[in-house]
Protein backbone atom coordinates (compact mmCIF):
# COMPACT_ATOMS: atom_id res chain seq x y z
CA UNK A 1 185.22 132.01 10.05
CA UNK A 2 186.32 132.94 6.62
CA UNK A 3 189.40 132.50 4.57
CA UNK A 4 191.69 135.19 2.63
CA UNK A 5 191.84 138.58 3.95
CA UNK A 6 189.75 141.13 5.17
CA UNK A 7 189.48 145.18 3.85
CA UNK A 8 191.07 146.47 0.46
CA UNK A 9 194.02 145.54 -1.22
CA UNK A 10 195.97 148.97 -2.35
CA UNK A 11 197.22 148.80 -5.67
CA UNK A 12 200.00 151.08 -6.63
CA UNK A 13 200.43 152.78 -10.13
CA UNK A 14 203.70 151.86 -11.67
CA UNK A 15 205.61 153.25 -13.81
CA UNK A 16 206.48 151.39 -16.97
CA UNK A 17 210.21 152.05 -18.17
CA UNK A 18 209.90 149.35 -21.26
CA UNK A 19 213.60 148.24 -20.20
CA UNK A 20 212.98 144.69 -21.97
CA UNK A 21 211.82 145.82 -25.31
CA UNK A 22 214.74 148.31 -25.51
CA UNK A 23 217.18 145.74 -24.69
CA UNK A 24 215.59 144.05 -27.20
CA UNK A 25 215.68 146.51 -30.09
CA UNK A 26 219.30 148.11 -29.35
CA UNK A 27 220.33 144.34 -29.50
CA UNK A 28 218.69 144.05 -32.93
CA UNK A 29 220.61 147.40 -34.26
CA UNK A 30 223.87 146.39 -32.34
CA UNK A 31 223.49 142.97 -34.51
CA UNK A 32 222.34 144.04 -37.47
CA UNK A 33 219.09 141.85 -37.34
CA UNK A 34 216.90 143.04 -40.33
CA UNK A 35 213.51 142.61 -38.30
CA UNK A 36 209.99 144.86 -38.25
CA UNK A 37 207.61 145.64 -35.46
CA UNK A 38 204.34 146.47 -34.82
CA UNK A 39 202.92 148.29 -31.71
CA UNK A 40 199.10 147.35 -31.02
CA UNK A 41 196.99 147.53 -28.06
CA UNK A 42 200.16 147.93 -25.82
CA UNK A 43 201.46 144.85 -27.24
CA UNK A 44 204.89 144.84 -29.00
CA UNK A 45 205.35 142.15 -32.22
CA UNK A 46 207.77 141.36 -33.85
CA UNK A 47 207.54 140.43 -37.56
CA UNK A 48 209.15 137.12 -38.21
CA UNK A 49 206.93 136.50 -41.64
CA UNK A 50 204.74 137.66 -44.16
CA UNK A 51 202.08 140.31 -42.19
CA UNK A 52 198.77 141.36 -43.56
CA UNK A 53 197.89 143.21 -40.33
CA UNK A 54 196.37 146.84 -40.40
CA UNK A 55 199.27 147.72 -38.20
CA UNK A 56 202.37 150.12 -38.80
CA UNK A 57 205.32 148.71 -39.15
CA UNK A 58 208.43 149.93 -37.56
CA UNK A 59 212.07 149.13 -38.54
CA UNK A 60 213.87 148.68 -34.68
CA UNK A 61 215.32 152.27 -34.89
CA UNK A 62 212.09 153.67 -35.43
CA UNK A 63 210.42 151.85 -32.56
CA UNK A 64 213.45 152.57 -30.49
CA UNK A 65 212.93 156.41 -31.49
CA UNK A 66 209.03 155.91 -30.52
CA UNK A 67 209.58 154.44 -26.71
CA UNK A 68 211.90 157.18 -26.11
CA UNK A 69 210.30 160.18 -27.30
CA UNK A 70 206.56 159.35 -26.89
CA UNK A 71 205.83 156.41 -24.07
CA UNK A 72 208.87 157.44 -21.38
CA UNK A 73 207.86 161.23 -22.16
CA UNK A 74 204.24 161.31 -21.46
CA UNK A 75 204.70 159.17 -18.17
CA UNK A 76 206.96 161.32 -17.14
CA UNK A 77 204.59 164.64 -17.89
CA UNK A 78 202.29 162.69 -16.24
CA UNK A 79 203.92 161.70 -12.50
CA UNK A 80 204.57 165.64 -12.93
CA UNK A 81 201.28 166.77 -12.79
């Protein structure tokens, strides 16, 4: 008798809306927080001190403007196709 389950798991391709970094940026602008950010590897960062990472750095209207046009569009071109 064995433990767990039997036959294949189906994994479902979701669709990444980056709701929680937005949040995070427009709050930022709203606020007038003077903070940077990098975009690596799918990983957002923000730049609390000195950075000597290879990196571009993006002010939070940038990376704002960068979710919006680039990430959101291309999944959407994407579940189109």
């Amino acid at each position: 008798m064995g433990f767990g389950t039997k036959g294949k798991i189906k994994m479902t391709e979701t669709k990444r809306t980056y709701k929680t970094i937005k949040w995070i940026l427009r709050n930022h602008i709203k606020n007038n927080v003077r903070s940077l950010w990098t975009y690596e590897n799918d990983n957002f960062t923000c730049i609390y001190e000195n950075y000597d990472g290879d990196a571009r750095i993006y002010t939070p209207h940038q990376m704002l403007r960068l979710i919006q046009n680039n990430f959101i569009l291309n999944e959407r071109q994407r579940s189109t196709q």
